[in-house]
C-alpha atoms as a PDB file:
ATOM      1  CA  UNK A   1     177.474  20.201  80.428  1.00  0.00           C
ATOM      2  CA  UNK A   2     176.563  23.192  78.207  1.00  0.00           C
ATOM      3  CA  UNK A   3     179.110  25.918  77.278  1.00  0.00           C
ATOM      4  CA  UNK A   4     178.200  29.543  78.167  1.00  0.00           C
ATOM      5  CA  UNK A   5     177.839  31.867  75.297  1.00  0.00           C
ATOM      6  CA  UNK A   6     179.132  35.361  75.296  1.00  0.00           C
ATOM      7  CA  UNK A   7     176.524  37.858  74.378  1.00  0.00           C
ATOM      8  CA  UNK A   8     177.200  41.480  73.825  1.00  0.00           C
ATOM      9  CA  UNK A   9     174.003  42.544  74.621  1.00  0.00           C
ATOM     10  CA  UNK A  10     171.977  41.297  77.721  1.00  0.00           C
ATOM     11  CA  UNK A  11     168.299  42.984  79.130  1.00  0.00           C
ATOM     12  CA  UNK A  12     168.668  42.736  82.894  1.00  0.00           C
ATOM     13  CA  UNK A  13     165.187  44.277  84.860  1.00  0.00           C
ATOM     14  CA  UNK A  14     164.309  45.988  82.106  1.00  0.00           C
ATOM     15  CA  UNK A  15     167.467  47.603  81.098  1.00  0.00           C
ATOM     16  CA  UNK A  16     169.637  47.197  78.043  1.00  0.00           C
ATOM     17  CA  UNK A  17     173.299  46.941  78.809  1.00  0.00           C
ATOM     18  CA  UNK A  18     176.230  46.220  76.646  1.00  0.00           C
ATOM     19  CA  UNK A  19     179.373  43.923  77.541  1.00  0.00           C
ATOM     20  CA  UNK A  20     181.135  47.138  77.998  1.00  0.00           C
ATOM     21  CA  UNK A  21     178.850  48.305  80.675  1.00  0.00           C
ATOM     22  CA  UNK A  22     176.916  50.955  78.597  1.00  0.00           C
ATOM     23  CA  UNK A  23     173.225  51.485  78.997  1.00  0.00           C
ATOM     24  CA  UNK A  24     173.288  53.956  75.796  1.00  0.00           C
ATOM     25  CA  UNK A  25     171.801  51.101  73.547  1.00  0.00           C
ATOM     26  CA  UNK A  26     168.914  51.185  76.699  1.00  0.00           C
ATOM     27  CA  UNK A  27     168.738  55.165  76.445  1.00  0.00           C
ATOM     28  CA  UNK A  28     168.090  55.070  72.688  1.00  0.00           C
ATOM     29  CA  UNK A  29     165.339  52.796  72.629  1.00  0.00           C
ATOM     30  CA  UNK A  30     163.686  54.639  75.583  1.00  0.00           C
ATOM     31  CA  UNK A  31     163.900  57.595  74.006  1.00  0.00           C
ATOM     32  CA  UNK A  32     163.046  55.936  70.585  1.00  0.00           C
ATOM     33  CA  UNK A  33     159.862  54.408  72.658  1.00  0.00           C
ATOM     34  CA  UNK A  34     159.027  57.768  74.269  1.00  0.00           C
ATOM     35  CA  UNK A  35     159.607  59.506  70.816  1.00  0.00           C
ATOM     36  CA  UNK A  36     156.801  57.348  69.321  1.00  0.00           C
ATOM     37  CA  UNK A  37     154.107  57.692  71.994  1.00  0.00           C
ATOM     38  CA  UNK A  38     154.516  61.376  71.563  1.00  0.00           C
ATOM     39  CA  UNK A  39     154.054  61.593  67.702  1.00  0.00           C
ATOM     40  CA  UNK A  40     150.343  59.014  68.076  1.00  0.00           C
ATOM     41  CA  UNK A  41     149.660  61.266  71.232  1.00  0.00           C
ATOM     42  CA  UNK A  42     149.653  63.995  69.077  1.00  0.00           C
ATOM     43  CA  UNK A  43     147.980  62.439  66.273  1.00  0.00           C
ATOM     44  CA  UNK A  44     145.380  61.393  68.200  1.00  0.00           C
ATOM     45  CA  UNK A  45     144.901  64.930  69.554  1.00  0.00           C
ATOM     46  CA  UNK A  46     144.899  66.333  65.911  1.00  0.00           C
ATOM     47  CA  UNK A  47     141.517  64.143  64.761  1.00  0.00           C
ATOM     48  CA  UNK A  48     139.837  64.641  67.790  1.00  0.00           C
ATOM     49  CA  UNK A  49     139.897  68.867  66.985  1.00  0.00           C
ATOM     50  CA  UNK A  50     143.010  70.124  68.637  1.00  0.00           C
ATOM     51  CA  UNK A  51     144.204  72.837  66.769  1.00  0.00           C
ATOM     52  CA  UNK A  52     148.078  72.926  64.912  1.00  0.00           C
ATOM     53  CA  UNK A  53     148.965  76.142  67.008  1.00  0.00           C
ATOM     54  CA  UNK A  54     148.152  74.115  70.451  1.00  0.00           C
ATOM     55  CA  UNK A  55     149.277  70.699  69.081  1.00  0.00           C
ATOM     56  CA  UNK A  56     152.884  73.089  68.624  1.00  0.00           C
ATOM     57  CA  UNK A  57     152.700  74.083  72.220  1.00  0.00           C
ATOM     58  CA  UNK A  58     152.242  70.784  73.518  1.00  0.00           C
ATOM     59  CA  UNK A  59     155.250  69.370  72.084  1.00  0.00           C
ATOM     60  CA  UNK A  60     157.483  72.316  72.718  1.00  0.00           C
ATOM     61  CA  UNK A  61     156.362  71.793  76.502  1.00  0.00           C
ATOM     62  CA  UNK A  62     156.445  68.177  76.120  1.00  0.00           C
ATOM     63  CA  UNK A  63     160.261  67.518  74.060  1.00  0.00           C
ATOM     64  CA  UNK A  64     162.036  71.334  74.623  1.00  0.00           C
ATOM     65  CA  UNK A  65     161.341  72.140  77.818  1.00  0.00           C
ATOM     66  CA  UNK A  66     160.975  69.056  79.826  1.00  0.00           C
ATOM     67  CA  UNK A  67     163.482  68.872  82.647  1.00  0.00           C
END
C-alpha cells in the first residue's frame, strides 16, 4: 500500500487552495491571468488603429471602474 503525501497546494474544480484553506494563491493567478489578456487585448487594439487616448479609456473602464 502507498503512503499519502501531504501537499500544500492542491487545484480542486479549477480552484487553487492552500492546506490552510486560502484561495489567495487562486485569486492571484486569476487576476495575474486576467491582467495578461488585458495588456494583448489592448495590444491588439493598438495595431489594428485604435488610438492611445481611447486605448486609455478602455482600460480605465476595464481595471478602475469595474465593479
Amino acid at each position: 500500500m502507498s503512503e499519502l503525501q501531504r501537499v500544500e497546494v492542491i487545484k480542486i474544480l479549477g480552484v487553487t487552495v492552500t492546506n490552510g484553506l486560502s484561495v489567495s494563491a487562486h485569486v492571484q493567478t486569476v487576476t495575474a491571468s486576467r491582467a495578461q489578456a488585458l495588456l494583448y487585448a489592448l495590444r491588439v487594439l493598438r495595431v489594428h488603429g485604435l488610438r492611445d487616448s481611447t486605448l486609455q479609456t478602455i482600460y480605465r473602464t476595464v481595471v478602475c471602474c469595474r465593479r
